[in-house]
C-alpha atoms as a PDB file:
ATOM      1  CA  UNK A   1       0.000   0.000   0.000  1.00  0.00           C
ATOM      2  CA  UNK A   2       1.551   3.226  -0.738  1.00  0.00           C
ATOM      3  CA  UNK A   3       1.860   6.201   1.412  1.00  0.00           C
ATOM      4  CA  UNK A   4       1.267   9.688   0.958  1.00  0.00           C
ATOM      5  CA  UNK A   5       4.065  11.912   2.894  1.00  0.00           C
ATOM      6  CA  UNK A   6       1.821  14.427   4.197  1.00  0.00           C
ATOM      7  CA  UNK A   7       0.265  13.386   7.827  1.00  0.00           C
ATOM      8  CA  UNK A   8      -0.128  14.425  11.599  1.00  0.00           C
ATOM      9  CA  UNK A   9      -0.222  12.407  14.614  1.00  0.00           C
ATOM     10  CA  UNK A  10      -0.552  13.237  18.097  1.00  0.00           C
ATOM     11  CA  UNK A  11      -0.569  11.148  21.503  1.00  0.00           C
ATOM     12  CA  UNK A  12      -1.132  12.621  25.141  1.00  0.00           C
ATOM     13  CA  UNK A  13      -1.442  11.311  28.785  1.00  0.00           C
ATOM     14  CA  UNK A  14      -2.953  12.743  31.556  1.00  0.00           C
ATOM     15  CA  UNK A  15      -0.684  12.162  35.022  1.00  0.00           C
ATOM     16  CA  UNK A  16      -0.873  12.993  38.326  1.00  0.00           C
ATOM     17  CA  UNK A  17      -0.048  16.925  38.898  1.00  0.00           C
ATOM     18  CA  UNK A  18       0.874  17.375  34.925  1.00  0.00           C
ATOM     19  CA  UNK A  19       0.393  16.232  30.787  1.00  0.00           C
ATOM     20  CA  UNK A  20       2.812  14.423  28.524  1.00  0.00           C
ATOM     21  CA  UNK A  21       1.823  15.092  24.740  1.00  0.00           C
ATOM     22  CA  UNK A  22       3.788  14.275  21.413  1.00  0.00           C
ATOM     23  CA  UNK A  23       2.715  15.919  18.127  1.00  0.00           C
ATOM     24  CA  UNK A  24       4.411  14.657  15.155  1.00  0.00           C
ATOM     25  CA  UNK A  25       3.616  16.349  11.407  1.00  0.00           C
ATOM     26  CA  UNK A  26       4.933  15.447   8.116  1.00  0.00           C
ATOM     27  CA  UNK A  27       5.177  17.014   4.885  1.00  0.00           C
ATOM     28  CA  UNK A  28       7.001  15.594   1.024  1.00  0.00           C
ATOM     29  CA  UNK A  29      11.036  15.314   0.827  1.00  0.00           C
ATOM     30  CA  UNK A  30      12.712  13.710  -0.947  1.00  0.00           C
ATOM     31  CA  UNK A  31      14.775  12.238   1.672  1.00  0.00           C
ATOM     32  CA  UNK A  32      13.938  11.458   5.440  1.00  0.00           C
ATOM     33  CA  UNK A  33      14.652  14.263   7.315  1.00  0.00           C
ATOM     34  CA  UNK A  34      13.697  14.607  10.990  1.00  0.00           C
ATOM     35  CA  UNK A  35      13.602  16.921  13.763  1.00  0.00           C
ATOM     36  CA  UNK A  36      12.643  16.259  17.211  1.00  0.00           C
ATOM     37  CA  UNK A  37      12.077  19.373  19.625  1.00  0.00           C
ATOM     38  CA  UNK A  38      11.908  18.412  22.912  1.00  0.00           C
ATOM     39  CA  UNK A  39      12.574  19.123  26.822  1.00  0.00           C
ATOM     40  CA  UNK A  40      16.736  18.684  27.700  1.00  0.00           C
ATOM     41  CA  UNK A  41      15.568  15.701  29.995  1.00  0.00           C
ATOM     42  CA  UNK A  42      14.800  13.438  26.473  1.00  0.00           C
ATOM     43  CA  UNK A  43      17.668  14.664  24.733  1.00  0.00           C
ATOM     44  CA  UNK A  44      19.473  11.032  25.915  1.00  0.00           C
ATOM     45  CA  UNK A  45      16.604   9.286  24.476  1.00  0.00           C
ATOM     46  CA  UNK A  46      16.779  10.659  21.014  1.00  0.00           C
ATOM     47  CA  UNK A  47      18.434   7.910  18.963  1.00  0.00           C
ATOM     48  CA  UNK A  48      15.493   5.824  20.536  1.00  0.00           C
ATOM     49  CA  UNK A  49      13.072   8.040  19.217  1.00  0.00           C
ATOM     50  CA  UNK A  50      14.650   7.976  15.375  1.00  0.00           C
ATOM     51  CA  UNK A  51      14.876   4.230  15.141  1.00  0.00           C
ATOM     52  CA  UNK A  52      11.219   3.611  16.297  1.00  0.00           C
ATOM     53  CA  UNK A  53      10.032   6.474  13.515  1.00  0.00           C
ATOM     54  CA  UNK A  54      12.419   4.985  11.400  1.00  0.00           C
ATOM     55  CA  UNK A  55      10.437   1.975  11.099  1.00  0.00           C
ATOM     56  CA  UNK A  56       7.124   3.030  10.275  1.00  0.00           C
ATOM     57  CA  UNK A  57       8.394   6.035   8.128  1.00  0.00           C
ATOM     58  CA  UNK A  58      10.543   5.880   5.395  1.00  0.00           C
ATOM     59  CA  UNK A  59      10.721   9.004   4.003  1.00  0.00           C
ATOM     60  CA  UNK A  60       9.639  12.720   4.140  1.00  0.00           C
ATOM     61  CA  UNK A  61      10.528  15.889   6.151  1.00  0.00           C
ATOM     62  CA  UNK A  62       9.528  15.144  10.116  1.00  0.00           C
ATOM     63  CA  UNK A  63       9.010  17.436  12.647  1.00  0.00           C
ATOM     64  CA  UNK A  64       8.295  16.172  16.590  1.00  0.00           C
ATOM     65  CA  UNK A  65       7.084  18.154  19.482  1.00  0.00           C
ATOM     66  CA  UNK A  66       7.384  16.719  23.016  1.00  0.00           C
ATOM     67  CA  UNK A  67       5.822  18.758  26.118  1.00  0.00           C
ATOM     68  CA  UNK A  68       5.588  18.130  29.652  1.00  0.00           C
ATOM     69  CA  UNK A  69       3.545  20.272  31.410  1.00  0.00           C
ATOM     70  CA  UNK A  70       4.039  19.674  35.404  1.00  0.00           C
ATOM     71  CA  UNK A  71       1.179  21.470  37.148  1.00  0.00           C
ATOM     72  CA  UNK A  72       2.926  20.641  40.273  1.00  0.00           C
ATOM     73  CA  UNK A  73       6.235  21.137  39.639  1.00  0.00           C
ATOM     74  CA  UNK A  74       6.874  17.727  41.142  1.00  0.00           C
ATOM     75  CA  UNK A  75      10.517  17.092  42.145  1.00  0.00           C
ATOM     76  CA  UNK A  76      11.773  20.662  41.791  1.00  0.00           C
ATOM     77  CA  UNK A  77      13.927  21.503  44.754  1.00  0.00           C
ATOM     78  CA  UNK A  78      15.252  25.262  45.939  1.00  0.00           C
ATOM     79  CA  UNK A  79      19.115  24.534  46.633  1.00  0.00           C
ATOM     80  CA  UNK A  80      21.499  26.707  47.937  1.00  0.00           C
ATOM     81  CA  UNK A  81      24.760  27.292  46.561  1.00  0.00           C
ATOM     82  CA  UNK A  82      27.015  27.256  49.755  1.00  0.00           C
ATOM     83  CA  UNK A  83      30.623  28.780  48.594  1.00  0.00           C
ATOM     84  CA  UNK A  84      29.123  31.285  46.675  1.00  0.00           C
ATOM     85  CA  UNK A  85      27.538  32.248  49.435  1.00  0.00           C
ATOM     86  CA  UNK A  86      30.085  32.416  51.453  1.00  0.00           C
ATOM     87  CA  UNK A  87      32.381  34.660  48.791  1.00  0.00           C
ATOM     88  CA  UNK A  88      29.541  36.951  48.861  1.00  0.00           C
ATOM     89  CA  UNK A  89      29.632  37.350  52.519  1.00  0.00           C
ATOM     90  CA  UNK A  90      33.853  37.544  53.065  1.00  0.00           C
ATOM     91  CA  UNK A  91      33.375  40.416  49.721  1.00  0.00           C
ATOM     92  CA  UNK A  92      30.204  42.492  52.126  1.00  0.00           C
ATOM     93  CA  UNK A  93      32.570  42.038  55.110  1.00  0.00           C
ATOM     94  CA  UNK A  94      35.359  43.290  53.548  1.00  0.00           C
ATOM     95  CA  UNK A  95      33.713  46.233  52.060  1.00  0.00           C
ATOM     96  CA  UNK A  96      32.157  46.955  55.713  1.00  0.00           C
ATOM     97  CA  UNK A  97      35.547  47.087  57.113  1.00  0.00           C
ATOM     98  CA  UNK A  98      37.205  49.054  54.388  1.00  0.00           C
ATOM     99  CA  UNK A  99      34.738  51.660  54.289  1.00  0.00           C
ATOM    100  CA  UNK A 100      33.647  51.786  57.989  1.00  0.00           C
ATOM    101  CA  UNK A 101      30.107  50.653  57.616  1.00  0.00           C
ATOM    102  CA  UNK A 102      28.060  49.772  60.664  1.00  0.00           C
ATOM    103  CA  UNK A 103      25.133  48.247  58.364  1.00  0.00           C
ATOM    104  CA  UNK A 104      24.956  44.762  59.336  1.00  0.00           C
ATOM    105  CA  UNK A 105      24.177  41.957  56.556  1.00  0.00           C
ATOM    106  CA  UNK A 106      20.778  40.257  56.363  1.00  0.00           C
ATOM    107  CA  UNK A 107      19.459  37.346  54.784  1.00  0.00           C
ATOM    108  CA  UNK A 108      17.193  38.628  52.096  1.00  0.00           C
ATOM    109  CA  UNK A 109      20.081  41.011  50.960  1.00  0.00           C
ATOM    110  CA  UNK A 110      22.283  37.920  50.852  1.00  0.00           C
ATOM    111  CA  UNK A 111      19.812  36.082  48.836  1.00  0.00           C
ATOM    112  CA  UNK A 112      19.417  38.901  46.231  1.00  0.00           C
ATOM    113  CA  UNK A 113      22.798  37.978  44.604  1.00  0.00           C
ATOM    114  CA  UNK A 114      22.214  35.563  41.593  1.00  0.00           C
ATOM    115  CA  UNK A 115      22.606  32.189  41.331  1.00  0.00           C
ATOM    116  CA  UNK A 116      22.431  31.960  45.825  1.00  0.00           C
ATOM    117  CA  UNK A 117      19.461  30.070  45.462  1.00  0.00           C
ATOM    118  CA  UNK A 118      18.550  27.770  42.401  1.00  0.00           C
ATOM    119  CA  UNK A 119      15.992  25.808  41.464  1.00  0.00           C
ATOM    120  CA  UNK A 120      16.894  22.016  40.625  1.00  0.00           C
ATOM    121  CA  UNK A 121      14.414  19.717  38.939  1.00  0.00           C
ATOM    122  CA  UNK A 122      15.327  15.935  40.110  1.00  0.00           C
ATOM    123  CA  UNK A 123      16.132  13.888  37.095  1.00  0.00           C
ATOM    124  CA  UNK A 124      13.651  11.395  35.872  1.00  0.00           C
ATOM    125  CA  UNK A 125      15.061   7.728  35.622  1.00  0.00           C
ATOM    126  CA  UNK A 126      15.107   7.180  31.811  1.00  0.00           C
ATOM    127  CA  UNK A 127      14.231   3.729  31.193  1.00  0.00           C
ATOM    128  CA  UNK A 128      11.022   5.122  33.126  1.00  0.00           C
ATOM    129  CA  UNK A 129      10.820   7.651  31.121  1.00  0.00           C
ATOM    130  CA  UNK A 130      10.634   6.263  28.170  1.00  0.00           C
ATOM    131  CA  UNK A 131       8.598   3.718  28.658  1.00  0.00           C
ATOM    132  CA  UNK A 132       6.083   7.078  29.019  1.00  0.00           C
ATOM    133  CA  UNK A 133       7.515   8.439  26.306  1.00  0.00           C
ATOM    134  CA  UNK A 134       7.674   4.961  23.699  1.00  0.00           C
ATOM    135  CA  UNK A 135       3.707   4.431  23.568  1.00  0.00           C
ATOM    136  CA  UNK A 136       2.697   8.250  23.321  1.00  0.00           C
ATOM    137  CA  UNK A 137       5.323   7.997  20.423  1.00  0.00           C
ATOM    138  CA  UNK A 138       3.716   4.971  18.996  1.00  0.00           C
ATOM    139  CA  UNK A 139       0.490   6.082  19.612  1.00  0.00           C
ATOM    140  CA  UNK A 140       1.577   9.612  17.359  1.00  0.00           C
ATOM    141  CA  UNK A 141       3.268   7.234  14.775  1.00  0.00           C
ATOM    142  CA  UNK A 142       0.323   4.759  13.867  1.00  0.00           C
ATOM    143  CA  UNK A 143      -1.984   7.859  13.707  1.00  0.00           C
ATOM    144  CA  UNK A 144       0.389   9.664  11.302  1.00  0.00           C
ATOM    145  CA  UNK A 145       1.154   6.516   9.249  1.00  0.00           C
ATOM    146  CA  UNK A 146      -3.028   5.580   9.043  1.00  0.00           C
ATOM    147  CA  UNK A 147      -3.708   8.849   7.981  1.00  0.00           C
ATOM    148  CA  UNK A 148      -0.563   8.780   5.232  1.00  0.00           C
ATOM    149  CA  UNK A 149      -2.495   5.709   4.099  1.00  0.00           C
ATOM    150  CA  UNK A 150      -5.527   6.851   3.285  1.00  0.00           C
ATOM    151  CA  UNK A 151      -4.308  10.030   1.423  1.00  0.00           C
ATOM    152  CA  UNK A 152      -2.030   7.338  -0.094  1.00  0.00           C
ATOM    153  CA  UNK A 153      -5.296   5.332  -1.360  1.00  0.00           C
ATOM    154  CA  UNK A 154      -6.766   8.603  -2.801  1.00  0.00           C
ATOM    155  CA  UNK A 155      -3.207   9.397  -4.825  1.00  0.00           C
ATOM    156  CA  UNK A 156      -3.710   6.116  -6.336  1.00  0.00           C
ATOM    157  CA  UNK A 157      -6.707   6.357  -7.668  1.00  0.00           C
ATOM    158  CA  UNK A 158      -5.934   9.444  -8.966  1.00  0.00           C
ATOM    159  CA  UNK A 159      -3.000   7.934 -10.963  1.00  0.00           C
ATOM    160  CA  UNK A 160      -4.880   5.361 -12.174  1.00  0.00           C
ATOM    161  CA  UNK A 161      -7.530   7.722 -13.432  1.00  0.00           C
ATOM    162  CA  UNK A 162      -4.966   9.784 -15.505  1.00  0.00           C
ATOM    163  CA  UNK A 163      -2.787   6.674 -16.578  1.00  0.00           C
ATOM    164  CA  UNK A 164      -6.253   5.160 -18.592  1.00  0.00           C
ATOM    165  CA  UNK A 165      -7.106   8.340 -19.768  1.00  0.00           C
ATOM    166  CA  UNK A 166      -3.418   8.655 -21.445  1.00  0.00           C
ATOM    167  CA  UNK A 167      -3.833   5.458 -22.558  1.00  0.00           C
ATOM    168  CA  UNK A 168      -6.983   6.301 -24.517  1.00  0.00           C
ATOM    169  CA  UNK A 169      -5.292   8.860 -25.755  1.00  0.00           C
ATOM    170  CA  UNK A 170      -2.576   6.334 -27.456  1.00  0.00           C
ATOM    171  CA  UNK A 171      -4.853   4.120 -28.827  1.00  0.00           C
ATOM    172  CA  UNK A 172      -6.031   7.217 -30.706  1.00  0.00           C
ATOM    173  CA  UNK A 173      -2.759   7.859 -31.149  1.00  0.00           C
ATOM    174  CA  UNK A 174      -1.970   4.395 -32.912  1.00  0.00           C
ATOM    175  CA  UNK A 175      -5.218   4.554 -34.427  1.00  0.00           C
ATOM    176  CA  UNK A 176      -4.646   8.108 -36.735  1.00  0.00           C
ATOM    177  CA  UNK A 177      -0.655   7.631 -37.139  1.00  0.00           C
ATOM    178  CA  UNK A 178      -1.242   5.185 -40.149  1.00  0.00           C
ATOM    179  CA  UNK A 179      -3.644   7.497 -41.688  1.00  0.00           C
ATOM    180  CA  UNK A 180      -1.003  10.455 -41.900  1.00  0.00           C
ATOM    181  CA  UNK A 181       0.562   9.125 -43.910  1.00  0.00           C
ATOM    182  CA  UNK A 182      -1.873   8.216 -46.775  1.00  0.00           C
ATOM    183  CA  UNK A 183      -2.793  11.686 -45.928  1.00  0.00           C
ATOM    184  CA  UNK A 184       0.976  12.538 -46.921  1.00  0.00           C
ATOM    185  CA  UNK A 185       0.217  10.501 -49.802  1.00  0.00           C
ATOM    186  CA  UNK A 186      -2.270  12.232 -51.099  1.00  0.00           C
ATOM    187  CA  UNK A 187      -1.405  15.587 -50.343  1.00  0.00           C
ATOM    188  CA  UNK A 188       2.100  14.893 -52.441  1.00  0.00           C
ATOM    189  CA  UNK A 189      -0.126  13.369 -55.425  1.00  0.00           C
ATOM    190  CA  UNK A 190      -2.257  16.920 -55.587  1.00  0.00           C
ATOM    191  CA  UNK A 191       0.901  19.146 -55.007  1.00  0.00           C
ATOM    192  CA  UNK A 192       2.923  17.103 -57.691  1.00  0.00           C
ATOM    193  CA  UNK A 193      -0.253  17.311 -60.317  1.00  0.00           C
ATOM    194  CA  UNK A 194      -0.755  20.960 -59.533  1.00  0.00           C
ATOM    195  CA  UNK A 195       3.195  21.836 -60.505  1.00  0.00           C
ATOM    196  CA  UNK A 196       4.528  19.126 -63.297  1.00  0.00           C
ATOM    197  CA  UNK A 197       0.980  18.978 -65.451  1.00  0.00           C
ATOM    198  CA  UNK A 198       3.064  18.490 -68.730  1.00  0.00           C
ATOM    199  CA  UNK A 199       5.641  15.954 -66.984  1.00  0.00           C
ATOM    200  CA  UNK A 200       5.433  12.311 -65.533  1.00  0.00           C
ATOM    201  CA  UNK A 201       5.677  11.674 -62.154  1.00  0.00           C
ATOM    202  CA  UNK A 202       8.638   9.137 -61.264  1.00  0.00           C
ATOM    203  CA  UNK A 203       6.476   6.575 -59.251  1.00  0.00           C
ATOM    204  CA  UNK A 204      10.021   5.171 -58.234  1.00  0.00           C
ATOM    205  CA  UNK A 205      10.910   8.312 -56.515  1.00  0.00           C
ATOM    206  CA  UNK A 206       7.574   9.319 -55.050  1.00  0.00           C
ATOM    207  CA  UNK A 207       7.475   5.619 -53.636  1.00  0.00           C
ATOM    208  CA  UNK A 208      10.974   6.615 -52.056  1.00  0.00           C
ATOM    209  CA  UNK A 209       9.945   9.716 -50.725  1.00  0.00           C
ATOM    210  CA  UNK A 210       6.748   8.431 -49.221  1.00  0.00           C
ATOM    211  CA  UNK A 211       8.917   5.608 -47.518  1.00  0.00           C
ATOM    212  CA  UNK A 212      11.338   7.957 -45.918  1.00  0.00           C
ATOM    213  CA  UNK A 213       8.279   9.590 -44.613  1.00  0.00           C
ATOM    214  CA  UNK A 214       6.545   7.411 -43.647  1.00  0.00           C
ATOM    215  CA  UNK A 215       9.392   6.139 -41.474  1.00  0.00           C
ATOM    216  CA  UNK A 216      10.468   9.411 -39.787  1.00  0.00           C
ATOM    217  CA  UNK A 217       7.030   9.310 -38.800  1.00  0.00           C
ATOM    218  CA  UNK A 218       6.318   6.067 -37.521  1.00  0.00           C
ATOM    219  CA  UNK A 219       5.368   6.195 -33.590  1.00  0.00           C
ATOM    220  CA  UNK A 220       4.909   2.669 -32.994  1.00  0.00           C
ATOM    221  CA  UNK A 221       8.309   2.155 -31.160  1.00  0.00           C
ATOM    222  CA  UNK A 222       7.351   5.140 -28.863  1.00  0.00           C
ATOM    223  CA  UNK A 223       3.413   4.181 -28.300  1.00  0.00           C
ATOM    224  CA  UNK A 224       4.572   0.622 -26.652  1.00  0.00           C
ATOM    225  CA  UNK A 225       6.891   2.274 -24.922  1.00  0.00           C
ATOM    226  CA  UNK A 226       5.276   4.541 -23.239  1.00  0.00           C
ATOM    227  CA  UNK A 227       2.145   2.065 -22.770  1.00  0.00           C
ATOM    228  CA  UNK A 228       4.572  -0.104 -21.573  1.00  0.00           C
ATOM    229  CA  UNK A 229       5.468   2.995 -18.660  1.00  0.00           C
ATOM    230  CA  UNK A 230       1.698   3.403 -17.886  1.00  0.00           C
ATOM    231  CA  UNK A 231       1.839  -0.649 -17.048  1.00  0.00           C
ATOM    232  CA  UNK A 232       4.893  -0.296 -14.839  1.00  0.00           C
ATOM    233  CA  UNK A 233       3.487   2.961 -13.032  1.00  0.00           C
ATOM    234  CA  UNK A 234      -0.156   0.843 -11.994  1.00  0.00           C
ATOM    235  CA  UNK A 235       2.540  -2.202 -10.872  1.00  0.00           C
ATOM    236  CA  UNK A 236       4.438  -0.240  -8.908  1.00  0.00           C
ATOM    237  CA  UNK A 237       1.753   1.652  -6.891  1.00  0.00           C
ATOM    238  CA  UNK A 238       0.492  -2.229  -6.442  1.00  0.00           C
ATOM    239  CA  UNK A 239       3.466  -2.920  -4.230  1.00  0.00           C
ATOM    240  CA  UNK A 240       3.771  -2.830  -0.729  1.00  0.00           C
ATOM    241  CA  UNK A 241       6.914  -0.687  -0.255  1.00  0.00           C
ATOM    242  CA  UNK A 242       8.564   2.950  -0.709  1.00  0.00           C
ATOM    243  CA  UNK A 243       7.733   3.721  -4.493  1.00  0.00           C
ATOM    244  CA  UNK A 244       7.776   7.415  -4.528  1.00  0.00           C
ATOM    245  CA  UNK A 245      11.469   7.888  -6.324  1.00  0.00           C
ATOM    246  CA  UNK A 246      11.005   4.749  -8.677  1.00  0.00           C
ATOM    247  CA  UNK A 247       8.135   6.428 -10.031  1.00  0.00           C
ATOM    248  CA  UNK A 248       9.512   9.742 -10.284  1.00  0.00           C
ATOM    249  CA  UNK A 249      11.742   8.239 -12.308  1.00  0.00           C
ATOM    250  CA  UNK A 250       9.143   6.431 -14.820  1.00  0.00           C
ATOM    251  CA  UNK A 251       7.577   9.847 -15.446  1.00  0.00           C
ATOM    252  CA  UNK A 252      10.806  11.089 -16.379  1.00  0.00           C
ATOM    253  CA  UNK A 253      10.549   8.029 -18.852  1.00  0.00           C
ATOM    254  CA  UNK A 254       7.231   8.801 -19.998  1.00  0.00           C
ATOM    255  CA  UNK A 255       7.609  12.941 -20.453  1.00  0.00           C
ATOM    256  CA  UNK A 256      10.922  11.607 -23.086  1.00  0.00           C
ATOM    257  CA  UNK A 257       8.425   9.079 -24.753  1.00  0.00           C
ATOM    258  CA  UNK A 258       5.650  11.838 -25.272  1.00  0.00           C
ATOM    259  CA  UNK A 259       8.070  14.347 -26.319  1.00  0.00           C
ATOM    260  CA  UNK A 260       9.578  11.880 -29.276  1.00  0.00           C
ATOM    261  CA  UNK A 261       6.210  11.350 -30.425  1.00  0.00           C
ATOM    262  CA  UNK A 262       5.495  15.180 -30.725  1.00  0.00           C
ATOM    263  CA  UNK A 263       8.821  16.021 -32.367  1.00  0.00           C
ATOM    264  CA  UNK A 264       8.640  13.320 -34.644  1.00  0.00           C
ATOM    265  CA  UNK A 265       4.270  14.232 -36.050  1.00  0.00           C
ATOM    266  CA  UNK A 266       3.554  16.737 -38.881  1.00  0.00           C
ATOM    267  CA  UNK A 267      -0.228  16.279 -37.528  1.00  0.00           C
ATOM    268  CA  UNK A 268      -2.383  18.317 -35.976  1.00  0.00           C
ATOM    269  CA  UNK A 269      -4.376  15.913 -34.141  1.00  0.00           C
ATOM    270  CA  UNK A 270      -1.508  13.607 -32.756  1.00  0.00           C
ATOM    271  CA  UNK A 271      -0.019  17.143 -31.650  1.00  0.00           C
ATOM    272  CA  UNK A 272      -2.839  17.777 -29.517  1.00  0.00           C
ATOM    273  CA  UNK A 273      -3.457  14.305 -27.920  1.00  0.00           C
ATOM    274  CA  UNK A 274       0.351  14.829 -27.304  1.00  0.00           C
ATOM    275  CA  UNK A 275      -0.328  18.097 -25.924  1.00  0.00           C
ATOM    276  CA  UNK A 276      -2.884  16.394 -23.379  1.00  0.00           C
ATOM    277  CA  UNK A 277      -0.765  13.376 -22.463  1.00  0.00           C
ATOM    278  CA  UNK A 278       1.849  15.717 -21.556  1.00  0.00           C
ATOM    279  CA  UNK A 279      -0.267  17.824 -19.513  1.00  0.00           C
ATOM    280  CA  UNK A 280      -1.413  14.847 -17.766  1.00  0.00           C
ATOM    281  CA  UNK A 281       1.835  13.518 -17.277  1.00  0.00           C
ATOM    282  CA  UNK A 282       2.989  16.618 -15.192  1.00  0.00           C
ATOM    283  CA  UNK A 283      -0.218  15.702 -12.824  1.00  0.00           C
ATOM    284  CA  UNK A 284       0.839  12.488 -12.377  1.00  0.00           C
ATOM    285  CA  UNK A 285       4.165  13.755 -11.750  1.00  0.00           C
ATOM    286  CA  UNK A 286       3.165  16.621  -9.143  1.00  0.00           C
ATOM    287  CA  UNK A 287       0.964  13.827  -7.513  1.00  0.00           C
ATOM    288  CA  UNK A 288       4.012  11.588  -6.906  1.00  0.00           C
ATOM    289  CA  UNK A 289       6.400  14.392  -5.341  1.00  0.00           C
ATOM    290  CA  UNK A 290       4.167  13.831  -2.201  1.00  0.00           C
ATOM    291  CA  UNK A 291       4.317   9.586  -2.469  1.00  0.00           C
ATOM    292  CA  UNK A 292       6.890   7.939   0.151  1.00  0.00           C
END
């Protein structure tokens, strides 16, 4: 089943005094490129975080948000910093002395210098914290890669729409090319008449011109071809893997095919069913930048 790269997923726990929620979005790249914002205390936990995306998504640009919102502040602690402190105090004293001061120090004015009294957050053990963390993730992952599924289903249809409609445009295609050139034919008999009334035609050499004609403009070789590309692109979106760069590159196949068939017509209406094959083509191809 293929998989569009566009998607969101999102997975949240409430817990005691606080909420745990991971967002993850996705958009098309053509590579897998991921970026995980998150509170310092997962940072140790990121290369456990890539492989378990890793699995489930292949490719496309990835962006994570991770939030912990602790109502409580549970395990945050006020700690004092003891020799800075005391520096403080020997510098007051000092400047008391120097400068005669009777002031005496107090507590609060003590306090007032930075970094006296911090606040310390205990760590979280992290195999606990991940297992918190792993099914939220998972949770955020399955919804992202069901919802890359069904936008996945609706690109395929899509394709297969426009890949039968260029292939009724082929078999039209295949069915005027023969006529061009007794169309040629003609056209060279009434031209010829018009300008050598009083000469004979050499059948020999009109024969010989017709041929070479009617080989420069023969589109057979190309038509298979490039039914043969429609084939492969229907196959392909059929599998049950990554498909998105193979078929980038069939419609790179098929734009060459339909552009050989327009460069080699003198005829109006094979120009335009060209002109529309082409123009579907470049659907197609927009419609696969966002396939994984």
């Amino acid at each position: 089943m293929i998989k569009s790269m566009t998607g969101f997923g999102r997975g949240s726990t409430d817990e005691e005094g606080g909420r745990f929620t991971v967002e993850i979005k996705t958009v098309n790249h053509r590579y897998f490129d991921l970026n995980i914002k998150m509170p310092k205390a997962f940072i140790a936990l990121e290369d456990r975080m890539r492989k378990l995306i890793k699995q489930k998504v292949n490719r496309g640009k990835i962006d994570v948000f991770i939030t912990q919102n602790n109502y409580e502040k549970q395990g945050v602690n006020a700690v004092l910093n003891e020799a800075l402190a005391d520096s403080y105090v020997q510098c007051l004293n000092k400047i008391k002395e120097r400068y005669n001061i009777e002031e005496k120090l107090s507590v609060s004015l003590i306090a007032k210098f930075p970094e006296i009294i911090a606040l310390k957050q205990e760590e979280e053990d992290l195999e606990i914290l991940w297992e918190k963390l792993k099914d939220l993730l998972e949770e955020a992952v399955n919804t992202l890669v069901s919802m890359r599924e069904k936008e996945g289903i609706k690109l395929q249809q899509n394709i297969f729409i426009k890949c039968d409609y260029i292939k009724s445009l082929l078999d039209k295609i295949e069915k005027r090319s023969p006529q061009v050139v007794i169309e040629y034919k003609q056209k060279l008999n009434n031209r010829l008449s018009e300008l050598m009334q009083d000469y004979t035609v050499d059948e020999n050499r009109l024969a010989m011109e017709i041929a070479l004609f009617a080989d420069k403009a023969c589109l057979d070789e190309e038509i298979v071809r490039l039914n043969s590309h429609l084939i492969q692109v229907k196959d392909t979106l059929n599998l049950d893997e990554p498909v998105g760069r193979k078929l980038d590159f069939i419609v790179q196949e098929m734009n060459r095919e339909a552009n050989t068939i327009a460069s080699k017509s003198n005829d109006l209406d094979i120009a335009n069913y060209v002109l529309n094959i082409k123009n579907e083509i470049e659907k197609i191809r927009e419609q696969i930048q966002n396939i994984e």
